[in-house]
Each structure stands twice: as structure tokens, then as C-alpha cells.
N, C-alpha and C. Protein backbone atom coordinates (compact mmCIF):
# COMPACT_ATOMS: atom_id res chain seq x y z
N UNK A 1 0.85 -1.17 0.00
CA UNK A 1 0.00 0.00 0.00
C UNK A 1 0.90 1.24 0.00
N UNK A 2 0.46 2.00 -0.36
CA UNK A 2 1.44 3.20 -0.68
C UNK A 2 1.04 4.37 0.26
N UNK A 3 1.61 5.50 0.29
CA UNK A 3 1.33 6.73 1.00
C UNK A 3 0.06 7.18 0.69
N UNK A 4 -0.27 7.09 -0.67
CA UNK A 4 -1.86 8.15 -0.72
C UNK A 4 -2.91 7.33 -0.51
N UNK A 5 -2.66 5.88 -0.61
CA UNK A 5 -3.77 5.06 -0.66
C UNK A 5 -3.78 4.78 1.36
N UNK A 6 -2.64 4.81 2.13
CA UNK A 6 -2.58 5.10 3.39
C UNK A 6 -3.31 6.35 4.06
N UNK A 7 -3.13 7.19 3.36
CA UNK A 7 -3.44 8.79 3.65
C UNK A 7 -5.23 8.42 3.88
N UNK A 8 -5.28 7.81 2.40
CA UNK A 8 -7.28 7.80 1.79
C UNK A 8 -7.96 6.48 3.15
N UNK A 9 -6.87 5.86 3.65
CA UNK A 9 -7.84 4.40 4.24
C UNK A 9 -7.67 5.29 5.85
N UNK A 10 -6.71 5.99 6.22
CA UNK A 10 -7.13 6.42 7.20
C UNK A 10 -8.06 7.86 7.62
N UNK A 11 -8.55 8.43 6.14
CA UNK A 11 -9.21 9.13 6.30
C UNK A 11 -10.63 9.01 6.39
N UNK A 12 -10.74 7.76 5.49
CA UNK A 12 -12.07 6.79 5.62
C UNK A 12 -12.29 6.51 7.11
N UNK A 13 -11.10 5.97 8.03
CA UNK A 13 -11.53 5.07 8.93
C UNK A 13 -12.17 6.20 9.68
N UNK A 14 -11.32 7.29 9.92
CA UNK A 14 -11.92 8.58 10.47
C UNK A 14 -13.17 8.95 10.25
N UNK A 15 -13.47 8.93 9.05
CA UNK A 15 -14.62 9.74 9.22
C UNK A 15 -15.80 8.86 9.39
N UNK A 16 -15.40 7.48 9.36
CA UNK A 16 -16.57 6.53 9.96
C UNK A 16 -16.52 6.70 11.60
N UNK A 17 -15.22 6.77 11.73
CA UNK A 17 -15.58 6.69 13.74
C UNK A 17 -16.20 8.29 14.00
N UNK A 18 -15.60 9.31 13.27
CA UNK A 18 -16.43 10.31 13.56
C UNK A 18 -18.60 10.15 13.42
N UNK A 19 -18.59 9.62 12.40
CA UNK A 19 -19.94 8.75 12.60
C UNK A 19 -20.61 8.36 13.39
N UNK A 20 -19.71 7.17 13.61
CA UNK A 20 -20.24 6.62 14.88
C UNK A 20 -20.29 7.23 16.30
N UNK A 21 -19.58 7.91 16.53
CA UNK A 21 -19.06 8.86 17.82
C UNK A 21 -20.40 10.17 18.06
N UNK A 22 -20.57 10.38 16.91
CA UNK A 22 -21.42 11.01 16.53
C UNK A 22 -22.96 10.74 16.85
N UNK A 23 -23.64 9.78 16.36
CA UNK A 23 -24.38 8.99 16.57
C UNK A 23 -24.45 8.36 18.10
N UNK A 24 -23.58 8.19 18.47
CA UNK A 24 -23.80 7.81 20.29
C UNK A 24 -23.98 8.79 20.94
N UNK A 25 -23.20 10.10 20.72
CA UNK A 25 -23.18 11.38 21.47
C UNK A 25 -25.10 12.08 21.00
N UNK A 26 -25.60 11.93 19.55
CA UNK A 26 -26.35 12.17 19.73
C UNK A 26 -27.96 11.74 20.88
N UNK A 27 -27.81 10.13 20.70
CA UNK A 27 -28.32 9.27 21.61
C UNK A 27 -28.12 9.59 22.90
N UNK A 28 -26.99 9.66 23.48
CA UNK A 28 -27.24 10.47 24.93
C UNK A 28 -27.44 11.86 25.26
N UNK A 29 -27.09 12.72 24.23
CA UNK A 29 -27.62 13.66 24.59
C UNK A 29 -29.44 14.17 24.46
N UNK A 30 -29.74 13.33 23.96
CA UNK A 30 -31.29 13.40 23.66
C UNK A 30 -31.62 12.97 24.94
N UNK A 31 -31.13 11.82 25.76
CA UNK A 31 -31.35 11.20 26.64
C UNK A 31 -31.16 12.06 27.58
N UNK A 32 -30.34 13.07 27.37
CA UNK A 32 -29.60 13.69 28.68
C UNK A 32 -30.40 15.67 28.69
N UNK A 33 -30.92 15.77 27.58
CA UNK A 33 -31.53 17.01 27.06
C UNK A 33 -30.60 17.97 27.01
N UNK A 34 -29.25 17.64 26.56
CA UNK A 34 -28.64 18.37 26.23
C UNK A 34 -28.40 18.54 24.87
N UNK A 35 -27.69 19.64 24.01
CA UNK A 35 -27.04 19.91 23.12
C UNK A 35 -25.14 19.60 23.00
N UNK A 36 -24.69 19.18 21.62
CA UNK A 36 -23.33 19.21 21.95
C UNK A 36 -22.80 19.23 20.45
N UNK A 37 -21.85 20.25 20.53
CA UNK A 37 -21.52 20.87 19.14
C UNK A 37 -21.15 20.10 18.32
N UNK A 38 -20.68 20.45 17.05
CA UNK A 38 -20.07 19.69 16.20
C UNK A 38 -18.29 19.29 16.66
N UNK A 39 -18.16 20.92 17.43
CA UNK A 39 -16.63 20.64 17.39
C UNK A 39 -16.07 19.95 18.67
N UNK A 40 -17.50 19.82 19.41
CA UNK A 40 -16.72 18.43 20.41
C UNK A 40 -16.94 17.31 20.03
N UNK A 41 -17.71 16.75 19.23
CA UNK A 41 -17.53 15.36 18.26
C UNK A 41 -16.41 15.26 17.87
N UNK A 42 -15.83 16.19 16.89
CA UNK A 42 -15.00 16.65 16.30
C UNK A 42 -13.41 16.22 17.67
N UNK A 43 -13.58 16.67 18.52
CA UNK A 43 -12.34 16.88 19.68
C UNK A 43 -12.68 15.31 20.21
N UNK A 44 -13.69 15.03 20.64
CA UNK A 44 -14.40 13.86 21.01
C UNK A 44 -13.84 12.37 19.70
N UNK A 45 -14.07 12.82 18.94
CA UNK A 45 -13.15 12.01 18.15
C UNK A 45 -11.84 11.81 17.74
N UNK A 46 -10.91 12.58 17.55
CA UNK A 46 -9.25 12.81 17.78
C UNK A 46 -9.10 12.32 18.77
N UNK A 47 -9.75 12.42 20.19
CA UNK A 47 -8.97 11.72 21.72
C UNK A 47 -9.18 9.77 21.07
N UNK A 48 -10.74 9.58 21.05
CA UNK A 48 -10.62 8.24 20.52
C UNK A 48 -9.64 7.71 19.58
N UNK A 49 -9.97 8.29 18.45
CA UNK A 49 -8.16 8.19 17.13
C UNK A 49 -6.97 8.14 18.12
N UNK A 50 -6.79 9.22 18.67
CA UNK A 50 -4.95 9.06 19.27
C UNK A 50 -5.18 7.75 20.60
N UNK A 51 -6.27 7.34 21.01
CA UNK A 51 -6.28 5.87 22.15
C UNK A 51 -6.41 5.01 21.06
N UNK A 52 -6.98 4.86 20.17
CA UNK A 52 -6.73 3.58 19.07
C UNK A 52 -4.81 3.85 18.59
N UNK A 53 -4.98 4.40 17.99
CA UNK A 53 -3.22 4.46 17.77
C UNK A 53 -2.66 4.06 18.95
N UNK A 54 -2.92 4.43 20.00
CA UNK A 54 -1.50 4.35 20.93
C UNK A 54 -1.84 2.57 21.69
N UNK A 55 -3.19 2.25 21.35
CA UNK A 55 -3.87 1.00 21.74
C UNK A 55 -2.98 -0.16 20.73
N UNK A 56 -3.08 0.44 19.63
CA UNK A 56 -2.94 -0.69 18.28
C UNK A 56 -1.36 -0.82 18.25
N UNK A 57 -0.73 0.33 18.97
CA UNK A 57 0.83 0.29 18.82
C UNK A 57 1.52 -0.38 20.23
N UNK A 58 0.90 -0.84 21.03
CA UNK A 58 0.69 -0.98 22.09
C UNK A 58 0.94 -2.84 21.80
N UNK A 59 -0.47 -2.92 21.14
CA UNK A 59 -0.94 -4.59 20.84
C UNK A 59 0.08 -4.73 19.99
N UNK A 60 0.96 -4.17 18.99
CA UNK A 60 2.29 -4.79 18.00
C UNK A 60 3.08 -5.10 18.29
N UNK A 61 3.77 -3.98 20.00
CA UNK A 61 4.50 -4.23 20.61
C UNK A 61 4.54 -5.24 21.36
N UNK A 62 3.85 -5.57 22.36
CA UNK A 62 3.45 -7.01 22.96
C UNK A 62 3.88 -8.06 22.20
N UNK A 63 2.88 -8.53 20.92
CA UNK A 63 3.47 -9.03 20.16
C UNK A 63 4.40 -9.76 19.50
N UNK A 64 5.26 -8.21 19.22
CA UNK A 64 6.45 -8.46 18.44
C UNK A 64 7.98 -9.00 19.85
N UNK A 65 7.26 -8.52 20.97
CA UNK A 65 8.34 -8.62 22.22
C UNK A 65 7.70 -10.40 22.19
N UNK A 66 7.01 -10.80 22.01
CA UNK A 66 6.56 -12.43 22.60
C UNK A 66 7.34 -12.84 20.71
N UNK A 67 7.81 -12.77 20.36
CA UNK A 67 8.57 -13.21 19.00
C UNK A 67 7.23 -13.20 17.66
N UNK A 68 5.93 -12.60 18.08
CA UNK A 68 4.64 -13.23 17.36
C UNK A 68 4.52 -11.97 16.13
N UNK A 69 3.80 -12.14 15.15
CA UNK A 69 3.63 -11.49 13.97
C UNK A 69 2.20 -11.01 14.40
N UNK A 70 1.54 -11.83 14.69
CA UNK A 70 -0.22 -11.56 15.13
C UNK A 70 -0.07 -11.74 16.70
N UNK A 71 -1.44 -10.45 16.47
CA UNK A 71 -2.10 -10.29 17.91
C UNK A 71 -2.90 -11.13 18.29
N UNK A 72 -2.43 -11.71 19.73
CA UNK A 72 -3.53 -12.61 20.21
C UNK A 72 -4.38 -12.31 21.79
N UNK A 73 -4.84 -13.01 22.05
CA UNK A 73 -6.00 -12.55 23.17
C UNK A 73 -5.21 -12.28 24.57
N UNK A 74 -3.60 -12.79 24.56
CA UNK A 74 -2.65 -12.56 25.47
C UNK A 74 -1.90 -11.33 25.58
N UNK A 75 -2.33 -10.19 23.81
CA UNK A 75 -1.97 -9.66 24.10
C UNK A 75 -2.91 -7.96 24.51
N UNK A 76 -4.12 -8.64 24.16
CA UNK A 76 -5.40 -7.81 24.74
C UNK A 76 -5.61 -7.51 26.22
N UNK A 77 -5.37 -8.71 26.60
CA UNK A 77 -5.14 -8.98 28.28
C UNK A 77 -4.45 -8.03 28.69
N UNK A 78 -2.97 -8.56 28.40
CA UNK A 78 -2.00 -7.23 28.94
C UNK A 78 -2.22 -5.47 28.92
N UNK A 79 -2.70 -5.65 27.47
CA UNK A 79 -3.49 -4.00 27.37
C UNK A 79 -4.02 -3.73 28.61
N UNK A 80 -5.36 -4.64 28.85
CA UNK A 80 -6.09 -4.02 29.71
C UNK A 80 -5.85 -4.21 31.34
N UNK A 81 -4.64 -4.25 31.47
CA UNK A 81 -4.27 -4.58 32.77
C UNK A 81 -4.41 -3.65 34.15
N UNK A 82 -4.59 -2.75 33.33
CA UNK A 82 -4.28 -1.25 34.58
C UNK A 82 -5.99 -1.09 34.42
N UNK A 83 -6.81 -1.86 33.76
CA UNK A 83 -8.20 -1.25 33.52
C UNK A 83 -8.86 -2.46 34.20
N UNK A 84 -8.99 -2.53 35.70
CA UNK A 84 -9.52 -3.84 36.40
C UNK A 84 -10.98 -3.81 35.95
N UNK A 85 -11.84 -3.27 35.70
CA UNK A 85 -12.97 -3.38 35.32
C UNK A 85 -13.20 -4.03 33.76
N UNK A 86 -12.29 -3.29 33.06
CA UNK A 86 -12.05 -3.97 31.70
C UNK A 86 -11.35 -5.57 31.56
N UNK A 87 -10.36 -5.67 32.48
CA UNK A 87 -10.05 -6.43 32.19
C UNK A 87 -11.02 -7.39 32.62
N UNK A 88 -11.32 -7.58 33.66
CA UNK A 88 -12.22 -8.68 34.14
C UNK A 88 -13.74 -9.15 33.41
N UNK A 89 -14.04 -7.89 32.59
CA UNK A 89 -14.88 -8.53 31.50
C UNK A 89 -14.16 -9.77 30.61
N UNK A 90 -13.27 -8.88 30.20
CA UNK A 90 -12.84 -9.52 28.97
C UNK A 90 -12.10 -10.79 29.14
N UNK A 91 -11.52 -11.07 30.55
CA UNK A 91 -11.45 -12.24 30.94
C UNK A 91 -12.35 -13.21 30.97
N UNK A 92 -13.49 -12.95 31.63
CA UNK A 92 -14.72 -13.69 31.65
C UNK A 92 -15.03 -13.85 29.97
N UNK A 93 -15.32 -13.06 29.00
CA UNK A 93 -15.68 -13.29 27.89
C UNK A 93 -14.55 -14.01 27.34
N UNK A 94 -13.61 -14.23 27.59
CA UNK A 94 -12.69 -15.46 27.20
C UNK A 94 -12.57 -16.90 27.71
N UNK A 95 -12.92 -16.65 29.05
CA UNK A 95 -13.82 -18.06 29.34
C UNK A 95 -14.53 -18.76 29.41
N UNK A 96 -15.43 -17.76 28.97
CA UNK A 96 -16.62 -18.31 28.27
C UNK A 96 -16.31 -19.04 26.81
N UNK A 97 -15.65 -18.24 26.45
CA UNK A 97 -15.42 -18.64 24.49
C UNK A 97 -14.65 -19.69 24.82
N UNK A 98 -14.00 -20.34 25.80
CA UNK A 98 -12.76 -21.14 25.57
C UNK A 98 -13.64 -22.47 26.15
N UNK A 99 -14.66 -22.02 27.31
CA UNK A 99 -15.52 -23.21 27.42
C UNK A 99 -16.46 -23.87 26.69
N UNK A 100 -16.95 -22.77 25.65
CA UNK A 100 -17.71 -23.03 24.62
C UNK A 100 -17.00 -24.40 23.32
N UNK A 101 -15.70 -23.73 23.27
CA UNK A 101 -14.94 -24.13 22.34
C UNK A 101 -14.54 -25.90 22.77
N UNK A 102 -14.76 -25.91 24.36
CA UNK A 102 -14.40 -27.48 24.63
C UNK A 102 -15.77 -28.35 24.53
């Protein structure tokens, strides 16, 4: 993949999560009877973008330190380590899948 076709897939991905971000913020704020601008979607979305980047660079590293090419569910775990609430879902939803799987 090249630079412009890099440039075009992450501008896509953007402006779908701006979408979506969009769309939830509207949902609670209806819920909440508030109003909320465009340009905190807008700000509201860049914080999400720069936690996916620093998330996804995060999961390569893990990874690439365990000798592995692909991300696996060991290295999701570790992500969410400092996030005890997170993690302990996502633990449970792995033991579930792993009991399912036997």
C-alpha cells in the first residue's frame, strides 16, 4: 500500500468513527436534554483516534516482544491490565469462548 492510498484508508476510517461517535453522542444527549456541538464530536473524536493508535501500537509491541507477527488474546489482556474493570470482562468473555470451544 502506498502513501496516498494510506493517507485515503485512514481518512475513511476517520470519518466513519467520527460517525459513529457522533451517533452515540447524539443518543445520549437526547437522553440527557442536552445539546453538543459539532466541534466536540470533532475533539471527542481525535482523543478516541490518538487511544486507538497508541492501543494498536501498544498490541504490535506485545506481540512483536513475545517473537509473534499476530495479535492474540494474550496480548489484549496485557493491554487491559491497569483497567480492572475492563479487564475482568474480557477475561470472563474469554472463558466463556474457551468453554464453549471445549
Amino acid at each position: 500500500m502506498d502513501a496516498n492510498e494510506e493517507v485515503g484508508l485512514e481518512e475513511r476510517l476517520k470519518s466513519a468513527l467520527w460517525l459513529y461517535i457522533g451517533r452515540i453522542v447524539d443518543e445520549e444527549t437526547i437522553k440527557l436534554g442536552i445539546n453538543a456541538t459539532p466541534q466536540f464530536i470533532g475533539a471527542l473524536t481525535e482523543m478516541v483516534w490518538a487511544q486507538i493508535e497508541t492501543a494498536s501500537q501498544d498490541l504490535e509491541s506485545f506481540a512483536k516482544h513475545a517473537g509473534r507477527s499476530t495479535i492474540n488474546v494474550s496480548d489484549v489482556l496485557l493491554l487491559a491490565r491497569r483497567n480492572e474493570g475492563l479487564e475482568s470482562i474480557l477475561r470472563a468473555f474469554v472463558d466463556r469462548e474457551r468453554e464453549e470451544e471445549s
